[in-house]
Structures are given as structure tokens and as C-alpha cells.
Protein backbone atom coordinates (compact mmCIF):
# COMPACT_ATOMS: atom_id res chain seq x y z
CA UNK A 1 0.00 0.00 0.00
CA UNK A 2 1.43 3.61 -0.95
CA UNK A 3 1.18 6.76 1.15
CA UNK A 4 -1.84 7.72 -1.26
CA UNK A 5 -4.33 4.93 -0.27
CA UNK A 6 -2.64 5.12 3.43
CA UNK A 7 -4.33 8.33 3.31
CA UNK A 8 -7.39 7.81 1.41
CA UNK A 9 -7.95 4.57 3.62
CA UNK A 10 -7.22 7.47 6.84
CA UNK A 11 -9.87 9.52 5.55
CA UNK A 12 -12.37 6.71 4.62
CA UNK A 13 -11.89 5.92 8.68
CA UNK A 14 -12.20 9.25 10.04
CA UNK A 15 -15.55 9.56 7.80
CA UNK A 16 -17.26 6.25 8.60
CA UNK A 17 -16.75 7.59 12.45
CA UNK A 18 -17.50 11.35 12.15
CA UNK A 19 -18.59 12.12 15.71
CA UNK A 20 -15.54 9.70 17.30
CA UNK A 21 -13.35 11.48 14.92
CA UNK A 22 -14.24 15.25 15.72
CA UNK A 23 -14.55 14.13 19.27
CA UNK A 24 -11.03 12.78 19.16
CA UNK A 25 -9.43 16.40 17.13
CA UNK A 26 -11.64 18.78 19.30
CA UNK A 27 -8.70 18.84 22.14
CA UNK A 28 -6.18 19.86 19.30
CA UNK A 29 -8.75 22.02 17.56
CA UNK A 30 -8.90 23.93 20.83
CA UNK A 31 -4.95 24.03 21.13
CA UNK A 32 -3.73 25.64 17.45
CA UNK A 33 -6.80 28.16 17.70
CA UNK A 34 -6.01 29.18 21.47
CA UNK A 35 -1.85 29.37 20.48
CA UNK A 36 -3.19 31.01 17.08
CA UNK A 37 -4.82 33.25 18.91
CA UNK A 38 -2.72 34.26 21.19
CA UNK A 39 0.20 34.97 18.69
CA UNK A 40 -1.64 36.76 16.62
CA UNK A 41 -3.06 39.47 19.13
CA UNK A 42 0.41 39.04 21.19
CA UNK A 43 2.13 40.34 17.92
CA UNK A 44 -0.39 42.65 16.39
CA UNK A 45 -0.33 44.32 20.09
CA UNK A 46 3.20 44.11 20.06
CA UNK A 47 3.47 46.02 16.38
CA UNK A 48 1.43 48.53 17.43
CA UNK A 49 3.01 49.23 20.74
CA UNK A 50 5.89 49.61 18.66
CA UNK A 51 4.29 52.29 16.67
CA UNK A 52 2.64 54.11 18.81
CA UNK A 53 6.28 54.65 20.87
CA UNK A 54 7.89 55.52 17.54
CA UNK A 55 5.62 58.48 17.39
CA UNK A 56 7.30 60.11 20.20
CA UNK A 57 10.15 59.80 18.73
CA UNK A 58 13.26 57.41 18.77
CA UNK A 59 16.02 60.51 19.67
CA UNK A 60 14.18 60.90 22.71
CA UNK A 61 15.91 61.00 26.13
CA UNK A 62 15.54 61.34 29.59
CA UNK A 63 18.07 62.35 32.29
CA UNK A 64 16.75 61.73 36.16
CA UNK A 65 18.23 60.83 39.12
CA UNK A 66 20.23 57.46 39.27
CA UNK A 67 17.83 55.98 42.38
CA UNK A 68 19.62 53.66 44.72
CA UNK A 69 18.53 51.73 47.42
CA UNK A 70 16.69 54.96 49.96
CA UNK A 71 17.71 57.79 47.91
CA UNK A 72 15.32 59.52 45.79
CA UNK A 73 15.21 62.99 43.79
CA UNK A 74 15.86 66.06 46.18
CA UNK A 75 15.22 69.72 45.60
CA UNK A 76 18.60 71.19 43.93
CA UNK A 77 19.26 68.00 42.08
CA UNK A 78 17.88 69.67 38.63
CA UNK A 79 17.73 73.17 37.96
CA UNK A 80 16.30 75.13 34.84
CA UNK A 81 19.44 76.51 34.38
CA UNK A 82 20.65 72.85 33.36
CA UNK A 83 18.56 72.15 30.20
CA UNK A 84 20.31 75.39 29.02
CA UNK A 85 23.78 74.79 29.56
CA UNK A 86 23.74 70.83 28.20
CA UNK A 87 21.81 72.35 24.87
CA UNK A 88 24.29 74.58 24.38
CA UNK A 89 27.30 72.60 25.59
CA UNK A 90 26.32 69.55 24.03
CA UNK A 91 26.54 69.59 19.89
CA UNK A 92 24.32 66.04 19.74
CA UNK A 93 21.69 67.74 22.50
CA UNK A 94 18.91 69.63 19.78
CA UNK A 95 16.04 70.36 22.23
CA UNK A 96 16.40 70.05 26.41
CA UNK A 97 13.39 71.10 29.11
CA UNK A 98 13.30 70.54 32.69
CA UNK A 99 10.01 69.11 33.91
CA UNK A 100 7.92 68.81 36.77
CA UNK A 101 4.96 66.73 37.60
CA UNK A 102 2.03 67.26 39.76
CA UNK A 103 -2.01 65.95 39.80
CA UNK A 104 -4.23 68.92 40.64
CA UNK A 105 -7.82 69.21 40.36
CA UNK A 106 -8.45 71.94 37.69
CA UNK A 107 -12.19 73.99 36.57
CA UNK A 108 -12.98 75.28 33.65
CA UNK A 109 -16.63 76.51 32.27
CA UNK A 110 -18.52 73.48 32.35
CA UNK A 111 -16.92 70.78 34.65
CA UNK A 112 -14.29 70.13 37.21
CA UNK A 113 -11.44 67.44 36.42
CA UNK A 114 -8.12 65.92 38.23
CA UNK A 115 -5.16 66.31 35.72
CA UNK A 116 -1.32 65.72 35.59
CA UNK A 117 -0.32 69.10 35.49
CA UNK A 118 3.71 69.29 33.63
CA UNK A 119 5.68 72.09 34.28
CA UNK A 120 8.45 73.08 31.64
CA UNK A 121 9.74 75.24 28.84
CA UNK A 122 8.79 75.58 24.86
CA UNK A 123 11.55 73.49 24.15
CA UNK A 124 8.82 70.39 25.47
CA UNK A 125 6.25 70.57 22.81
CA UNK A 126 9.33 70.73 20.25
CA UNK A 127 10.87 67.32 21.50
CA UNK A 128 7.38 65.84 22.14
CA UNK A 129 6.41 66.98 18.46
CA UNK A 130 3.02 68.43 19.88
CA UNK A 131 0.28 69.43 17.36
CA UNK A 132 -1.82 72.35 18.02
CA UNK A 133 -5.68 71.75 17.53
CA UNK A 134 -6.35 75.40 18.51
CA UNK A 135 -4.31 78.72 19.81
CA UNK A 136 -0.28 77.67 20.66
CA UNK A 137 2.17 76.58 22.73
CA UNK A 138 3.43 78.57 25.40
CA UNK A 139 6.81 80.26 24.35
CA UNK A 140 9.75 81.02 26.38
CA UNK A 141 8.83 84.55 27.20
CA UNK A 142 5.76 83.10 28.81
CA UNK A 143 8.00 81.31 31.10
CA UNK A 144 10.51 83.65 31.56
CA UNK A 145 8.29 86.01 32.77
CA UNK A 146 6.30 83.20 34.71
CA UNK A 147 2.85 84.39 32.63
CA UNK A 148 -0.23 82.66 34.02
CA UNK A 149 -1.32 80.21 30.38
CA UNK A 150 -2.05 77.25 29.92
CA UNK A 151 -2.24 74.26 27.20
CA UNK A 152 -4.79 71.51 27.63
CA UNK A 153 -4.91 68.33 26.09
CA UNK A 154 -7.90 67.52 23.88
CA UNK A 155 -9.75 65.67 25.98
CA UNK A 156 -9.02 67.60 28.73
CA UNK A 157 -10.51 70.48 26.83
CA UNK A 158 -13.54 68.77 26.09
CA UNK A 159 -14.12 67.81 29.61
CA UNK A 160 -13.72 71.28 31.35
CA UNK A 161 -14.74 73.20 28.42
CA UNK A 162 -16.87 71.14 26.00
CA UNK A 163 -16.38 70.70 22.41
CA UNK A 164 -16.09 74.81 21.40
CA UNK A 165 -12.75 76.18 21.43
CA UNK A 166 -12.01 76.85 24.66
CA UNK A 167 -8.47 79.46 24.33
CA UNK A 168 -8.80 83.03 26.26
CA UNK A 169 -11.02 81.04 28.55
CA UNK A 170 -10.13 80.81 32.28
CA UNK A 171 -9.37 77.72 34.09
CA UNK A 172 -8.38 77.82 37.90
CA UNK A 173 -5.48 75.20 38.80
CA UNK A 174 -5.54 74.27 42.36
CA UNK A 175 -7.43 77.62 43.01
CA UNK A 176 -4.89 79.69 40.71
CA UNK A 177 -6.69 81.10 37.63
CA UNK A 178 -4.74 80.84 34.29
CA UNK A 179 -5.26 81.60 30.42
CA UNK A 180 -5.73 78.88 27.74
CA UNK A 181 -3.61 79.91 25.18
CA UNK A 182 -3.40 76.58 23.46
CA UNK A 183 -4.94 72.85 22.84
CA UNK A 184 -3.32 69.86 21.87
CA UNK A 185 -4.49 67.77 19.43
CA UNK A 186 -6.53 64.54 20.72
CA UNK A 187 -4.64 61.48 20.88
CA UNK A 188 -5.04 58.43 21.77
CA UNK A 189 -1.98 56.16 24.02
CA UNK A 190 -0.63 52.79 23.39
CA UNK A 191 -2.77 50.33 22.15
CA UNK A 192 -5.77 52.76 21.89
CA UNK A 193 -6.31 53.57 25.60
CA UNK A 194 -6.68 57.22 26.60
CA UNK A 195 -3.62 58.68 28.12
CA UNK A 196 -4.12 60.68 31.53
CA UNK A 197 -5.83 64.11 31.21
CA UNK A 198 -2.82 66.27 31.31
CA UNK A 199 -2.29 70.60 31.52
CA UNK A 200 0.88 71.87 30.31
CA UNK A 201 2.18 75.11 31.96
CA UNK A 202 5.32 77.43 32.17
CA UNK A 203 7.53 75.61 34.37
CA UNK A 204 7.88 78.91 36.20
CA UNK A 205 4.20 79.34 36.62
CA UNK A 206 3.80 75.68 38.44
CA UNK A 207 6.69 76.39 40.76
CA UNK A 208 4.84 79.87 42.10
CA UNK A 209 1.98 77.80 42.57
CA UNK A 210 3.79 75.29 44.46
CA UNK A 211 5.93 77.38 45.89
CA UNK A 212 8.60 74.93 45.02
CA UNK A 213 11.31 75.10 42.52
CA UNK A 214 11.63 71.30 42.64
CA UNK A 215 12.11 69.72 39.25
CA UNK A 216 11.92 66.14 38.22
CA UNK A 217 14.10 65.05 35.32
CA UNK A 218 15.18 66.78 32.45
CA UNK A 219 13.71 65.52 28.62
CA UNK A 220 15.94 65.89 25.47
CA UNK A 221 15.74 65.06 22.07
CA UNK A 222 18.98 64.23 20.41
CA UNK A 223 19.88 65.96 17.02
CA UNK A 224 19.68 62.34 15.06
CA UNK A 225 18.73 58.74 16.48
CA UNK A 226 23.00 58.32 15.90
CA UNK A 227 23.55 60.91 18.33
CA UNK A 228 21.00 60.29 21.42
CA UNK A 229 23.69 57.16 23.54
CA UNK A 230 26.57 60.14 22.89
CA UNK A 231 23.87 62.90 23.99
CA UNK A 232 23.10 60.98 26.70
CA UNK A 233 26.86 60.43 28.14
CA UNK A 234 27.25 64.05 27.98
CA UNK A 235 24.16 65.38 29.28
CA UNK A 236 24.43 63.30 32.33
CA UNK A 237 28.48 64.24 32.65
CA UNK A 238 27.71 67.57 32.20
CA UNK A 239 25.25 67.23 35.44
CA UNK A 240 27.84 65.26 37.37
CA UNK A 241 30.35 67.99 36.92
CA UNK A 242 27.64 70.93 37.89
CA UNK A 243 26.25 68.88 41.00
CA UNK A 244 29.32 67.38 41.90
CA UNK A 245 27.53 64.39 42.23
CA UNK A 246 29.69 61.21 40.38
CA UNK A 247 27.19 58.89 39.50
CA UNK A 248 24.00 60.45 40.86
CA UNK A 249 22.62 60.99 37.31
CA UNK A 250 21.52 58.44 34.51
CA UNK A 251 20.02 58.92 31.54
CA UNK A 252 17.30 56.18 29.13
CA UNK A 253 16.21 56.36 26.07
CA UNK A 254 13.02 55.80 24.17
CA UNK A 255 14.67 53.70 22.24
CA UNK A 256 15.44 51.56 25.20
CA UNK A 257 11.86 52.00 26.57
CA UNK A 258 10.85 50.00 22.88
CA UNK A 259 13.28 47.32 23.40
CA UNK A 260 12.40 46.73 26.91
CA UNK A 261 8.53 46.65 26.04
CA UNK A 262 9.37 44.42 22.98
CA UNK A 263 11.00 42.18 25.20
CA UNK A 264 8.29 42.05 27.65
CA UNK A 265 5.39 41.54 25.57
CA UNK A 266 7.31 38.86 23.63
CA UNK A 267 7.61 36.62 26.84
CA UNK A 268 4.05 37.40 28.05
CA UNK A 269 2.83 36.07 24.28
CA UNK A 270 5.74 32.99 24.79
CA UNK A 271 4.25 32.35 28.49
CA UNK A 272 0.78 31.62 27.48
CA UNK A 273 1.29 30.35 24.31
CA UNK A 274 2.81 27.94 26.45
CA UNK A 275 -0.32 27.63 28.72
CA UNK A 276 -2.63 27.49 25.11
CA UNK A 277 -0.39 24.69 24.01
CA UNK A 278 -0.83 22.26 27.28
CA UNK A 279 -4.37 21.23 25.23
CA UNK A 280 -2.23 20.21 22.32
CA UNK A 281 -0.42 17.62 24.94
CA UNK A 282 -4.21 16.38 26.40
CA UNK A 283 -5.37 16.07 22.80
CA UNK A 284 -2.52 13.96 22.02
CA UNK A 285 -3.56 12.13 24.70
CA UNK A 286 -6.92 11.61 23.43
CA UNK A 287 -6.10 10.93 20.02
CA UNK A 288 -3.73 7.97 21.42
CA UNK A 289 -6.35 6.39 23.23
CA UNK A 290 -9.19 6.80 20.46
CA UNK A 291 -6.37 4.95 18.04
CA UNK A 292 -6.05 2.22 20.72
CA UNK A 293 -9.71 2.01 20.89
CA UNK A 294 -9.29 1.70 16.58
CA UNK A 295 -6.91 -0.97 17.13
CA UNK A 296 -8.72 -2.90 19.03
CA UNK A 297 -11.78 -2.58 16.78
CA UNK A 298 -10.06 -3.48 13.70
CA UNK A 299 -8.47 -6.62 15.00
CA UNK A 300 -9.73 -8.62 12.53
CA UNK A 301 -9.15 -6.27 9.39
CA UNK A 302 -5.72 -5.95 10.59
CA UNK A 303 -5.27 -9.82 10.63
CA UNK A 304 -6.97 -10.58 7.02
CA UNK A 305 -3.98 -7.62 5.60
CA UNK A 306 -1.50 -9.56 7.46
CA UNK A 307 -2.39 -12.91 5.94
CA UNK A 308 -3.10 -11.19 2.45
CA UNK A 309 1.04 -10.35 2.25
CA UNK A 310 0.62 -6.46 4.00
CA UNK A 311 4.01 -6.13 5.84
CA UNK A 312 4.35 -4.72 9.78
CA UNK A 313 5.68 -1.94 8.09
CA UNK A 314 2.47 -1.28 6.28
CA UNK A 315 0.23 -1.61 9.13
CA UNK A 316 2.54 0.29 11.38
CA UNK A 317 2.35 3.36 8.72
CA UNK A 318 -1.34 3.44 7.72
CA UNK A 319 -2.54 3.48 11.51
CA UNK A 320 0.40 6.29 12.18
CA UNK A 321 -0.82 8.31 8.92
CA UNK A 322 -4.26 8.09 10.29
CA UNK A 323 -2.87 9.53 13.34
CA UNK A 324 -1.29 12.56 11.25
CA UNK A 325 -4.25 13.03 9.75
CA UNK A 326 -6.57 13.19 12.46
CA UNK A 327 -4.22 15.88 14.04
CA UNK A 328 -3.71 17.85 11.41
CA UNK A 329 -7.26 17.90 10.15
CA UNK A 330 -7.49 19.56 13.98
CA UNK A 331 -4.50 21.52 12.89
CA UNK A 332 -6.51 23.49 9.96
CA UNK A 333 -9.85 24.07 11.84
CA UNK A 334 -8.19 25.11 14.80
CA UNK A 335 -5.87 27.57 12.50
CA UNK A 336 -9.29 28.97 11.33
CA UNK A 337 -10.69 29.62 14.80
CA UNK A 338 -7.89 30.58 15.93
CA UNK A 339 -7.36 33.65 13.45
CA UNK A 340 -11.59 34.14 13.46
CA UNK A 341 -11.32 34.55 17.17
CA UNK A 342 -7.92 37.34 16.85
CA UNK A 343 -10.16 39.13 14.49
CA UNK A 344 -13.06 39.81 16.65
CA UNK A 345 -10.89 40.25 19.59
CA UNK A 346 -8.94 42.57 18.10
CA UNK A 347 -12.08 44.00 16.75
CA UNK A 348 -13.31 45.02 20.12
CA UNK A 349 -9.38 46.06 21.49
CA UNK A 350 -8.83 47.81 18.28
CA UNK A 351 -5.59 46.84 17.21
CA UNK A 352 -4.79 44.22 14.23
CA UNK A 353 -3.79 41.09 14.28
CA UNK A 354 -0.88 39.71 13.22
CA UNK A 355 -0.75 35.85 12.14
CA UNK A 356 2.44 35.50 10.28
CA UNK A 357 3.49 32.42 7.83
CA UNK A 358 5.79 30.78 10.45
CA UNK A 359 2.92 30.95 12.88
CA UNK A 360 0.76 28.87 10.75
CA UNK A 361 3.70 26.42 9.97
CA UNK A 362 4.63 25.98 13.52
CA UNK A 363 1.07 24.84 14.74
CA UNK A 364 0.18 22.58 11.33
CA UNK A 365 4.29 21.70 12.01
CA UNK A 366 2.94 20.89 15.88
CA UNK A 367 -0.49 19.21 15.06
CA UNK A 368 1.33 16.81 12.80
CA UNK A 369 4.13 16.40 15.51
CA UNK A 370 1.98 15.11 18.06
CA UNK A 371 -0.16 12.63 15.81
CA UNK A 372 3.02 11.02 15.22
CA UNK A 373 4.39 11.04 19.01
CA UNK A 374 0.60 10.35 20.16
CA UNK A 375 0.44 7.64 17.33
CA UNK A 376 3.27 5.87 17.54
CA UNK A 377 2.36 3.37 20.27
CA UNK A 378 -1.32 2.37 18.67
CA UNK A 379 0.26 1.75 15.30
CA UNK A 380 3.62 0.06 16.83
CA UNK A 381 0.87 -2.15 18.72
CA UNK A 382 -1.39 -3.03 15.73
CA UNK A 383 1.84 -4.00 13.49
CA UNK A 384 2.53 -6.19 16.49
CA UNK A 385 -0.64 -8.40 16.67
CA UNK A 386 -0.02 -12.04 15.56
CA UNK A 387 -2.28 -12.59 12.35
CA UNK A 388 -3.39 -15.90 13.20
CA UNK A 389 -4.52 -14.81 16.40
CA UNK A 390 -6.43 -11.60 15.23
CA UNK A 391 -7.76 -13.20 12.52
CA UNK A 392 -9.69 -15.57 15.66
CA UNK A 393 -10.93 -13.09 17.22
């Protein structure tokens, strides 16, 4: 018998015993549509995340405090006067701000909100590439002078103002009344969650209201993607040498922040791909014991080949191929599942999915893997029986 009427004589067996049969693949079924599934949203998430972190740029950097074990940022550890001196020291540094951080509850109009409220200079919305929807940015004068404006995100906006443009209207920030002079564009964060409502003011302006001229890190954007490891040396150097402080500063990249949530999402997607797969291994399981089950049944049939001139070899491979096919019959229906179910749920997460050509050779690669290793001991067993003795029974 030749592999072709192995399998045709597989087929003709999984079709006289339908419900056994789909019964006996549902396990793997189950297994290549939940790994499917998982690799296909785990990677579609994962190119998007990319994305979304390229659009604030790859020459970003950030220079804060190098925390060790009790010690945290103190007041004097960054001053405005820093972001000045490494831009203009520093040939790779294009764009430097000092920033500060601080949740407020802020009023506008129509409504009353809790924001993150980000002190700094102009030089912010140039690294951070902001788009104005309406009015500006505040410029340097505004925080030189330590002028009372403010720029509110877009949904920020629409929250304390509604949907009308809401710059020259007044909103009070922790009491103190300032100018809109601007609003951002509306955005939307990684992986199409809103980010936190956020105000940006002069850096001078939050420190009056404060009464603090604590600052928390300082934000640069290198001159090219080349430059930002060589702007980054130098930028935190250049605050080692002003503080006196060796090895108080360190510096990270957005760059770095990509690899580090590439990394991480492509172990979460490995861990429970991992999980997905155990109900490949229990539909093994249950595709060896249906094939005993076959053996058993086809005693007889195997005995009348046997005594007809079919070799152990022969029996040995058709009741393995019927194995194979079994699984990898599983194999395709669970690959369509598996990429039905990453469409809808990426539907509803709104991100795509992402099912690439090794994917789909791994799991039919897989499904076929464990009918052989699942089908090795029915068909070893079946080539096994004594033909005089199955053909008594």
C-alpha cells in the first residue's frame, strides 16, 4: 500500500466515524486556535506598541536621578538653568526642558477634572512633536516672565470646556486662575487607551503655585537617532560635573523603553502560548487512546492484511498516517478559529492582528508532531498483533 491509499484509507476511517473522529481532534482544535490566537493578538499588540512609541520619537531621552537603594530625587538635584547649559554645551543635545509633575484638580466653564499638570519650557512641545488643535504653545517669554497660560490636552478640553474652542477662557489650577492659550491635538496612548488628562504650563508658573522650585528630570531630544547614547553620556556628565555628584545621574532612552517593552510583551505572548499549548499535549492524549480504541476494533481487518502479504511496516504506517491526519485535520480548523477569534478580539481592542506564515507552519508543524508522538504506540501495537490470532478473534 502507498502513502496515497494510506491516506485515502485514513480519511475513509475518520468519515465512517464522524462524531468519534471530531470528538477525538476537538482537544487539538482547541490548542492551534487558542496558540493562534494568542500569537496573533500578542504580535499585532506588540506592532502597534511599537508604533505608537515611535511616534514620540526614537532621539528621545531622559536624564533623572540614578535611584539607589533609599535615595530619591531632592530639591537642587535639577535646575532650569541645566537644560540650558547641556543644549548649548552639548553639539548632539537639539532640544532640552526641565520638567515637573504634579495631579491637581483643575475647573474650567462646564466641569471640574483631576489632571497631571507638567511644568516646563517651549523646548517640550518641540521634542514631544506636539500638534496644536487650537491657539499655541506657550513660548519662552511666557516662562521667563512666569505668565499665568495654559495648554490643555484635547480631551481635557472637552471635559472642562466642551467641544467649542475653549483658548482666552479661564481655568483655575488648584485655586490659581490661568489663560488657555493653546490645545493639543486629541490622541489616543498605546494600544488605543486614553492617556491621563494632562495641563501643560510654564515651568515657572507651576513652581509659584507650588511654591517649590523642585524639578523632576530633564527631557531631550537628540539631534539624530545616531547621536542620542553620545547625547546621553554628555548630558548626564555635564550634570555630574555641575552637581558634583559622580554617578548620581543616569540617563534612558526611548529607544530603550521599545526594546524593553518588545521584550516584555514577547515573553508574556511565549508564556501563554505555552499555557494554550498544554491542550495540544491532552489532545494527544486523546487521540492515542481513540487509536487504541481503533486498534482494538479493527483486530480482525488488521489480521486478514496480514495474511493477504501487508508487511508490519504497512500496518505500522497506515494506523500512524491516520494519526497525522486526524491531528492535522485539527490543525486546519483550529488555525481557522484561531485567526476568526484574533479578528473579533482585536475587533473590540482595536488593534490588528498579526498571524504570520511561520505561525501557521509551527502549529500545522505541531499538530502533525503530536499525531506522530501520540500515534506511535497504537500503530507500533497493531503491526505487532499475531495474524493468526487476530484473525480468531
Amino acid at each position: 500500500m502507498n502513502l496515497w491509499e494510506s491516506v485515502t484509507v485514513a480519511l475513509e476511517s475518520i468519515r465512517s466515524n464522524k462524531l468519534r473522529s471530531f470528538l477525538t481532534t476537538l482537544g487539538i482544535v482547541i490548542g492551534i486556535a487558542a496558540v493562534i490566537c494568542v500569537v496573533a493578538i500578542g504580535q499585532g499588540g506588540r506592532a502597534m506598541l511599537m508604533q505608537e512609541m515611535e511616534k514620540f520619537g526614537t532621539n528621545i531621552f531622559y536624564v533623572f536621578v540614578n535611584f539607589r537603594e533609599g535615595e530619591s530625587t531632592r530639591l537642587g538635584d535639577f535646575r532650569e538653568v541645566d537644560a540650558r547649559v547641556i543644549k548649548q554645551v552639548v553639539p548632539e543635545v537639539k532640544y532640552m526642558a526641565p520638567v515637573r509633575y504634579s495631579n491637581m484638580t483643575l475647573r474650567g466653564n462646564q466641569n471640574e477634572s483631576s489632571a497631571q499638570v507638567v511644568g516646563t519650557t517651549a523646548d517640550f512641545a518641540r521634542i514631544k512633536n506636539f500638534n496644536t488643535r487650537w491657539g499655541r504653545f506657550f513660548s519662552e517669554d511666557d516662562n521667563a516672565v512666569g505668565r499665568r497660560v495654559a495648554v490643555l490636552d484635547g480631551t481635557l478640553a472637552i471635559d472642562l470646556f466642551g467641544r467649542g474652542n475653549p483658548v482666552g477662557e479661564r481655568v483655575v489650577i488648584n485655586g490659581n486662575p490661568a489663560v488657555v492659550v493653546g490645545v493639543l491635538e486629541e490622541q489616543e496612548s498605546v494600544l488605543g487607551f486614553n492617556s491621563q488628562q494632562t495641563v501643560y504650563v510654564p515651568l515657572s508658573f507651576l513652581q509659584q503655585v507650588t511654591r517649590s522650585n523642585f524639578i523632576h528630570e530633564l527631557v531631550g531630544s537628540a539631534a539624530s537617532k545616531e547621536d542620542v547614547y553620545r547625547a546621553m553620556d554628555r548630558a548626564t556628565s555635564i550634570m555630574e560635573r555641575r552637581h558634583n555628584a559622580p554617578a548620581h545621574y543616569t540617563a534612558h532612552s526611548m529607544e530603550q523603553e521599545m526594546q524593553s517593552a518588545n521584550k516584555i510583551t514577547g515573553i508574556m505572548t511565549l508564556v501563554i502560548s505555552f499555557i494554550a499549548g498544554i491542550s495540544l499535549v491532552v489532545g494527544g492524549i486523546g487521540v492515542m487512546n481513540i487509536m487504541l480504541v481503533s486498534v482494538t476494533e479493527r483486530t480482525r481487518e488488521i489480521g486478514i492484511r496480514m495474511a493477504l502479504g501487508a508487511r508490519r511496516k504497512d500496518i505500522l504506517v497506515q494506523f500512524l498516517i491516520e494519526s497525522v491526519v486526524l491531528c492535522v485535520l485539527g490543525g486546519i480548523i483550529g488555525t481557522m478559529l484561531g485567526y476568526g477569534g484574533a479578528l473579533l478580539i482585536a475587533k473590540l481592542a482595536h488593534w490588528p492582528p498579526l498571524v504570520s506564515w511561520w505561525t501557521v507552519l509551527v502549529a500545522f508543524g505541531f499538530s502533525a508532531a503530536v499525531g506522530v508522538f501520540f500515534g506511535i504506540y497504537p500503530a507500533n501495537k497493531a503491526s505487532k498483533l499475531d495474524p493468526i490470532e487476530a484473525l480468531r478473534r
